[in-house]
C-alpha atoms as a PDB file:
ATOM      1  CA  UNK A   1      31.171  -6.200  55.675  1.00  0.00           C
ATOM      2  CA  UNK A   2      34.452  -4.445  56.071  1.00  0.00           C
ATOM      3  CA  UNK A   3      37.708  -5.337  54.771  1.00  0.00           C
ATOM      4  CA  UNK A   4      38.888  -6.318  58.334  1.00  0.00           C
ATOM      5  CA  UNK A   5      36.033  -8.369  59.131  1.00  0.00           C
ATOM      6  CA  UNK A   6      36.228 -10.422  55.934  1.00  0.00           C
ATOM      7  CA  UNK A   7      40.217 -11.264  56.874  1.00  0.00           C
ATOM      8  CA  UNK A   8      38.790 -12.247  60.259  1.00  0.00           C
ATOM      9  CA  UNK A   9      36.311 -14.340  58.880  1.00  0.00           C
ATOM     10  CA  UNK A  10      38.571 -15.735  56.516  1.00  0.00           C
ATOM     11  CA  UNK A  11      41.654 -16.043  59.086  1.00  0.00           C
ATOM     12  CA  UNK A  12      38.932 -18.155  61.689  1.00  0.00           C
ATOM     13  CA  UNK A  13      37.940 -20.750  58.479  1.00  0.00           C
ATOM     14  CA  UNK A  14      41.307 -20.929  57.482  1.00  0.00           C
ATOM     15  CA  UNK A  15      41.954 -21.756  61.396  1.00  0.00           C
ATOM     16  CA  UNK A  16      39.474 -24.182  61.981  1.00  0.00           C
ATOM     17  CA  UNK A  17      40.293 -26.108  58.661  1.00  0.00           C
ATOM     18  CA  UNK A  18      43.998 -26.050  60.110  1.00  0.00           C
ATOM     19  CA  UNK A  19      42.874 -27.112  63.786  1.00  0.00           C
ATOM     20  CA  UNK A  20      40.766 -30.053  62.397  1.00  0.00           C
ATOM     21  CA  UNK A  21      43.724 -30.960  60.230  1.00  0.00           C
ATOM     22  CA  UNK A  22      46.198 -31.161  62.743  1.00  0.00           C
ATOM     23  CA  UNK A  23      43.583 -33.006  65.360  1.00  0.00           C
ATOM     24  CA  UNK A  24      41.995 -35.402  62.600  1.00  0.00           C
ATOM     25  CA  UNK A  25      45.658 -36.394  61.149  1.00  0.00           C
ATOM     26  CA  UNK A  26      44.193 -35.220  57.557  1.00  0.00           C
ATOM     27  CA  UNK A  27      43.587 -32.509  55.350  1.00  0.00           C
ATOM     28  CA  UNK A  28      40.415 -32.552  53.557  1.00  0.00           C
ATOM     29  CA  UNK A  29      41.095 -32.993  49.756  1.00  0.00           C
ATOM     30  CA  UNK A  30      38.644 -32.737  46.857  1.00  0.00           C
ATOM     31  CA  UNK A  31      37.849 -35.831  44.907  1.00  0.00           C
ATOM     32  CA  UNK A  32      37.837 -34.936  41.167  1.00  0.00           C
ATOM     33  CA  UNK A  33      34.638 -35.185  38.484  1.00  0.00           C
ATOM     34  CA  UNK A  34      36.241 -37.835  36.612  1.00  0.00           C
ATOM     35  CA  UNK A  35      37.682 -39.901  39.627  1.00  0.00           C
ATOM     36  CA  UNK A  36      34.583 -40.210  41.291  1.00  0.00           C
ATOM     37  CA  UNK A  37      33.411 -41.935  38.269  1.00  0.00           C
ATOM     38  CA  UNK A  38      35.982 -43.670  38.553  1.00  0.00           C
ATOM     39  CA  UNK A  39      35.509 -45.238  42.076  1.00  0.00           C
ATOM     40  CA  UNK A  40      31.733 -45.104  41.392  1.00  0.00           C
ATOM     41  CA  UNK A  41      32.388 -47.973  38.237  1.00  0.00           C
ATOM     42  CA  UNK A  42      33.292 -50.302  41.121  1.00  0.00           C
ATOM     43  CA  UNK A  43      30.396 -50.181  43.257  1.00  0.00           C
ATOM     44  CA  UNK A  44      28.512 -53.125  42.722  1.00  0.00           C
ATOM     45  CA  UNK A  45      25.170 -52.389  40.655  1.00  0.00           C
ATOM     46  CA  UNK A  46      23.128 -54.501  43.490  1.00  0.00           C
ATOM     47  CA  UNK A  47      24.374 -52.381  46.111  1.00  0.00           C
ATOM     48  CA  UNK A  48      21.748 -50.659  48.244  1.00  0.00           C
ATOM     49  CA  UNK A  49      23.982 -48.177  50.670  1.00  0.00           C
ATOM     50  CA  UNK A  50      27.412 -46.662  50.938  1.00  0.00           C
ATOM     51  CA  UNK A  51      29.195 -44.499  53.713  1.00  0.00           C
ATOM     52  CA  UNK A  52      31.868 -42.179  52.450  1.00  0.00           C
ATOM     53  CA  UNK A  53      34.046 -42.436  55.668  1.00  0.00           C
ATOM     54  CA  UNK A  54      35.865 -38.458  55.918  1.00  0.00           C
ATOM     55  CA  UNK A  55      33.313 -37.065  52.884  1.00  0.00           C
ATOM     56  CA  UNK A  56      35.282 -34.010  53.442  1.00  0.00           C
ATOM     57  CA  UNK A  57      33.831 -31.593  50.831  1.00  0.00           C
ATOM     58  CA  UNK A  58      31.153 -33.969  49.770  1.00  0.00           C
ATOM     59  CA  UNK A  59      32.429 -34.545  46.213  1.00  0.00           C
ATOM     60  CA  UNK A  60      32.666 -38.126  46.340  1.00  0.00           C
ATOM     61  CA  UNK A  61      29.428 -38.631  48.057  1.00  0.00           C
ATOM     62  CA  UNK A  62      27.300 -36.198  46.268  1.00  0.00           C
ATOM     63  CA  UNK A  63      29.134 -37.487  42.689  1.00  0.00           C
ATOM     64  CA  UNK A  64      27.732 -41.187  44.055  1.00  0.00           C
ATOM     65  CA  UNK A  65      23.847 -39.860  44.984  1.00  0.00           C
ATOM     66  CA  UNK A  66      23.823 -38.449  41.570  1.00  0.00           C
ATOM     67  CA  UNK A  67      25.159 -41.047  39.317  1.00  0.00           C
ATOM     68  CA  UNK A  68      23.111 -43.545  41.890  1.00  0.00           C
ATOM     69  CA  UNK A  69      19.701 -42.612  42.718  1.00  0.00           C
ATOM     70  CA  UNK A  70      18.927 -46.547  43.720  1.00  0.00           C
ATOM     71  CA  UNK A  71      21.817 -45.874  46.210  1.00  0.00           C
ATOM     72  CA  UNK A  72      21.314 -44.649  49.813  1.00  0.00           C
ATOM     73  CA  UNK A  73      24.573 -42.536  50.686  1.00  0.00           C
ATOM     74  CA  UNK A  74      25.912 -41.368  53.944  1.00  0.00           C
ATOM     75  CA  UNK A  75      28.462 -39.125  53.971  1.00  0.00           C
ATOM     76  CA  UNK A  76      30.349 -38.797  57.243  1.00  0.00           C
ATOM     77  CA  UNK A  77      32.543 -35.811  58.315  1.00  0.00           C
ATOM     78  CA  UNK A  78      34.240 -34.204  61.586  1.00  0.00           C
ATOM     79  CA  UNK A  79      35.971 -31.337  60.439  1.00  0.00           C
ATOM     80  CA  UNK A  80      33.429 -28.311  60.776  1.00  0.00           C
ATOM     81  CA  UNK A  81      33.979 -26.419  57.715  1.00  0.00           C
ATOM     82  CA  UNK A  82      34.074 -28.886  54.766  1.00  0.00           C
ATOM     83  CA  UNK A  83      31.202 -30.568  56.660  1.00  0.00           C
ATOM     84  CA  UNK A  84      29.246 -26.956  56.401  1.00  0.00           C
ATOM     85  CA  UNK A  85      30.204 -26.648  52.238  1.00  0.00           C
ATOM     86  CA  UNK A  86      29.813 -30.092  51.942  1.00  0.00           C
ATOM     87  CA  UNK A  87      25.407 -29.765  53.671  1.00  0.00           C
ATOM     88  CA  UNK A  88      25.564 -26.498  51.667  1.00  0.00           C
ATOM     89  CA  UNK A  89      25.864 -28.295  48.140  1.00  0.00           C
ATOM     90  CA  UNK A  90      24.147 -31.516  49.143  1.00  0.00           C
ATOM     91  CA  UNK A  91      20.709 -28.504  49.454  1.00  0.00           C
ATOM     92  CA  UNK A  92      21.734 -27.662  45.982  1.00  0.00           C
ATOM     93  CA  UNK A  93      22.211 -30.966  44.643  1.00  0.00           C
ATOM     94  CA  UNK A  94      18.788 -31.689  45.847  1.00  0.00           C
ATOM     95  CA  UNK A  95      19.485 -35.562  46.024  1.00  0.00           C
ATOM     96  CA  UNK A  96      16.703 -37.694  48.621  1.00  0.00           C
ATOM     97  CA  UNK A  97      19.327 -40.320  48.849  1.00  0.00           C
ATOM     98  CA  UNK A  98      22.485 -38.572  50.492  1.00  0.00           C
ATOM     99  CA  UNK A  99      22.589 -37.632  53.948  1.00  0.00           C
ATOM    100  CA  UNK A 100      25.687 -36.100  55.639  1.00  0.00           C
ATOM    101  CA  UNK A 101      26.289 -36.423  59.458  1.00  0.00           C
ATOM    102  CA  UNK A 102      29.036 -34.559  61.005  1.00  0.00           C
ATOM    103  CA  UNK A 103      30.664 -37.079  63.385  1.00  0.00           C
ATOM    104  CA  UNK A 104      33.382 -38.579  64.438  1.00  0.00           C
ATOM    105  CA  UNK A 105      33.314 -42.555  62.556  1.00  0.00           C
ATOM    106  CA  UNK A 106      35.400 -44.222  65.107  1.00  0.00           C
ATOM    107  CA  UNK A 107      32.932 -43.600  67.484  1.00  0.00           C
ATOM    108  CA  UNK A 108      29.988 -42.832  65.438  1.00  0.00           C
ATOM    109  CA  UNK A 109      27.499 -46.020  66.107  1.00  0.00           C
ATOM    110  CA  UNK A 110      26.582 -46.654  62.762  1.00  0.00           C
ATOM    111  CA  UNK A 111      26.153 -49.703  60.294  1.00  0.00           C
ATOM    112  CA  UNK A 112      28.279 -48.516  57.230  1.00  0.00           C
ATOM    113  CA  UNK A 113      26.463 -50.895  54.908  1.00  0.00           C
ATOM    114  CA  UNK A 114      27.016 -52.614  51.666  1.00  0.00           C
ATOM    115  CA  UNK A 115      29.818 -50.547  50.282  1.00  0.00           C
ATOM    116  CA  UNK A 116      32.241 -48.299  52.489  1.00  0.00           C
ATOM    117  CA  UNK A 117      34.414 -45.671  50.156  1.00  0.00           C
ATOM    118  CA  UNK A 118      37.192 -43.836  51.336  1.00  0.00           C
ATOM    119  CA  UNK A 119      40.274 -41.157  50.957  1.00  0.00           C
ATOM    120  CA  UNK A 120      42.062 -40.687  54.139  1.00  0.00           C
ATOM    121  CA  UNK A 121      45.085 -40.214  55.783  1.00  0.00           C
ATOM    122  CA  UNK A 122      47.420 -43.595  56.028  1.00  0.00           C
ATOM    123  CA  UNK A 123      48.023 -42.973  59.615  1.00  0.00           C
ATOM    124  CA  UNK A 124      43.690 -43.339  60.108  1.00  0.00           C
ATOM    125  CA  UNK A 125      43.692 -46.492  58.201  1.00  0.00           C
ATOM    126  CA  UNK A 126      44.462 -48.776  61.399  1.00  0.00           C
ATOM    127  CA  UNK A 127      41.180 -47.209  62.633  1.00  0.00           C
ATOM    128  CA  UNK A 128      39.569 -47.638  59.289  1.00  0.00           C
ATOM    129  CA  UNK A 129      40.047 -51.319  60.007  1.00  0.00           C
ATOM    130  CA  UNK A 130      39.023 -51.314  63.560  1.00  0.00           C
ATOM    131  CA  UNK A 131      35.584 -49.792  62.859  1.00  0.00           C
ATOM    132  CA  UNK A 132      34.814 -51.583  59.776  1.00  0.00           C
ATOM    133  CA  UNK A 133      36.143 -54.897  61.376  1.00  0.00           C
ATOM    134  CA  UNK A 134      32.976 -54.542  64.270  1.00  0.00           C
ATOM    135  CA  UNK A 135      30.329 -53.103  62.079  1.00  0.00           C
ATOM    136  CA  UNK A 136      30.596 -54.445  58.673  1.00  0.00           C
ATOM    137  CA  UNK A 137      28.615 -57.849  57.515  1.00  0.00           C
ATOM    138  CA  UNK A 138      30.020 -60.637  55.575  1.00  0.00           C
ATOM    139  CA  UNK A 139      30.399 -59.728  51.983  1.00  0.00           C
ATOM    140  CA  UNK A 140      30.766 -56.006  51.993  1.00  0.00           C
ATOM    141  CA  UNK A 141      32.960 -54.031  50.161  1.00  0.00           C
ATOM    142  CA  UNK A 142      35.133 -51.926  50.945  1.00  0.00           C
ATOM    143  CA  UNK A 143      36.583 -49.452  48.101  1.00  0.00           C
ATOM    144  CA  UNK A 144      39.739 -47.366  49.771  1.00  0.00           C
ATOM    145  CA  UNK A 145      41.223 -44.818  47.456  1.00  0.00           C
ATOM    146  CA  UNK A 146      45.194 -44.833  47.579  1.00  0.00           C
ATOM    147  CA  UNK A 147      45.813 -46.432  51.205  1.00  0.00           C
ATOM    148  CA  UNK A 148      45.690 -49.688  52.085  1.00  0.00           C
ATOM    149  CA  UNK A 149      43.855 -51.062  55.373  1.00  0.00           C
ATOM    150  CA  UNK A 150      46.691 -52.504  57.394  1.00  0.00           C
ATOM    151  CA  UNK A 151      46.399 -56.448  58.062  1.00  0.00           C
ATOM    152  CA  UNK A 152      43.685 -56.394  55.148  1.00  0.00           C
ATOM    153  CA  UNK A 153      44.001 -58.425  52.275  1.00  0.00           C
ATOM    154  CA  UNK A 154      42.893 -56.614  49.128  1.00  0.00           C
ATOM    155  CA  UNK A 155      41.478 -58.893  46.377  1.00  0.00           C
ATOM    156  CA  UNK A 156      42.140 -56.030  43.607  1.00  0.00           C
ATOM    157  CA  UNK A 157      44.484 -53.709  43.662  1.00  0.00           C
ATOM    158  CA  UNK A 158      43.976 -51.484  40.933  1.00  0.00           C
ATOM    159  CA  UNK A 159      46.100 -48.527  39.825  1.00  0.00           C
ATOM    160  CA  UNK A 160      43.644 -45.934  38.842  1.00  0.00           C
ATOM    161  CA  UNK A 161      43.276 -44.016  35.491  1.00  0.00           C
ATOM    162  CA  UNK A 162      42.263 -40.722  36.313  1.00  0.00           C
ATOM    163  CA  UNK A 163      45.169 -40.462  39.132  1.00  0.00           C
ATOM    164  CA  UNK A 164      48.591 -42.091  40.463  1.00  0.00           C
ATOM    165  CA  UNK A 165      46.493 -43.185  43.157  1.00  0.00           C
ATOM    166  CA  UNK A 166      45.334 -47.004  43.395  1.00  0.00           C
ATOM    167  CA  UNK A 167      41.997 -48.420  44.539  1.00  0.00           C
ATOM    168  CA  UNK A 168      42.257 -51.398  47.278  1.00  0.00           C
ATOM    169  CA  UNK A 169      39.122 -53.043  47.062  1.00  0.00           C
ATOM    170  CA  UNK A 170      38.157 -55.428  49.548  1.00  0.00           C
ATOM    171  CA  UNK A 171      35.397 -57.891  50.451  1.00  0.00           C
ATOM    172  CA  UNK A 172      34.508 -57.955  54.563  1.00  0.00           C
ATOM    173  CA  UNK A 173      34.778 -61.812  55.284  1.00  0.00           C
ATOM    174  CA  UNK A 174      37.311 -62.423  53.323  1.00  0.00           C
ATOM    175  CA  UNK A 175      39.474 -59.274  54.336  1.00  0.00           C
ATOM    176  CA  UNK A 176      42.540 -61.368  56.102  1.00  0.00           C
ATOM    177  CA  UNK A 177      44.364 -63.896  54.866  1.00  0.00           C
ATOM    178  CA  UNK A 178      43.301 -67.528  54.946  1.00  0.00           C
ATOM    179  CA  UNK A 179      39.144 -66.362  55.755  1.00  0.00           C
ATOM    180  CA  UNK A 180      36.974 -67.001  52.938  1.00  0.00           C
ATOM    181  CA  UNK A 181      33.547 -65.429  52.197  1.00  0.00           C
END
């Protein structure tokens, strides 16, 4: 490969990543080692399945199949290129419960199952809501790193250790104010 075609190649990932950004609202960021085992402490030990809504690079999700073999995880990703490094080290991780789809979730027809996770953009959280409000069942969690789901009510609210950030956790059925579980 020549010089020129390696800055080409590099100029049309560096373009894509800054197309999707713009068009998705969000920039894909990396979830840390030691926050990942962070959010993973609060996943229930009875759960079954989680969805990482925007798994960007797959950190998050590929931290969760590893620490959780009992776990079924979905990662789910638009943005071509962290979607491509994100199946890339899923085939190294070599974990039989983590899947990654590349799709859109607002419109992706998909149950997100016992526990949703999730890093994205404040201005997707309104959608956040939407979707989980039509697919989730009663008693789900939802675990939403920094941003809270607008019209949601949280029952913890936990500043995190390994960041500034705070965790909004949530229980579907009990999500707005006044509806018990």
């Amino acid at each position: 490969m020549t010089d020129l075609s390696v800055l080409v190649f590099v100029g049309i990932i560096l373009a894509l990543i800054a197309i999707y950004a713009i068009r998705l609202k969000a920039v894909p960021m990396p979830t840390s080692g030691k926050v990942a085992d962070e959010i993973i402490a609060y996943i229930p030990s009875e759960t079954g399945t989680v969805t990482d809504l925007g798994s960007g690079w797959g950190d998050l999700a590929i931290a969760i199949a590893r620490a959780r073999p009992d776990i079924e995880v979905t990662g789910i990703e638009l943005s071509p290129v962290p979607f491509a490094i994100s199946r890339m080290r899923a085939i190294l991780a070599a974990k039989p419960n983590l899947s990654l789809i590349r799709a859109d979730f607002r419109t992706l027809d998909h149950n997100p199952g016992e526990v949703v996770v999730c890093f994205l953009d404040p201005r997707l959280m309104d959608d956040v809501g939407d979707v989980l409000s039509q697919r989730m069942d009663p008693g789900a969690i939802v675990i939403s790193r920094a941003f809270a789901i607008p019209g949601w009510q949280a029952f913890g609210e936990i500043p995190m250790k390994t960041s500034s950030d705070r965790l909004y956790l949530y229980r579907f059925g009990s999500h707005k104010a006044g509806i018990t579980a």
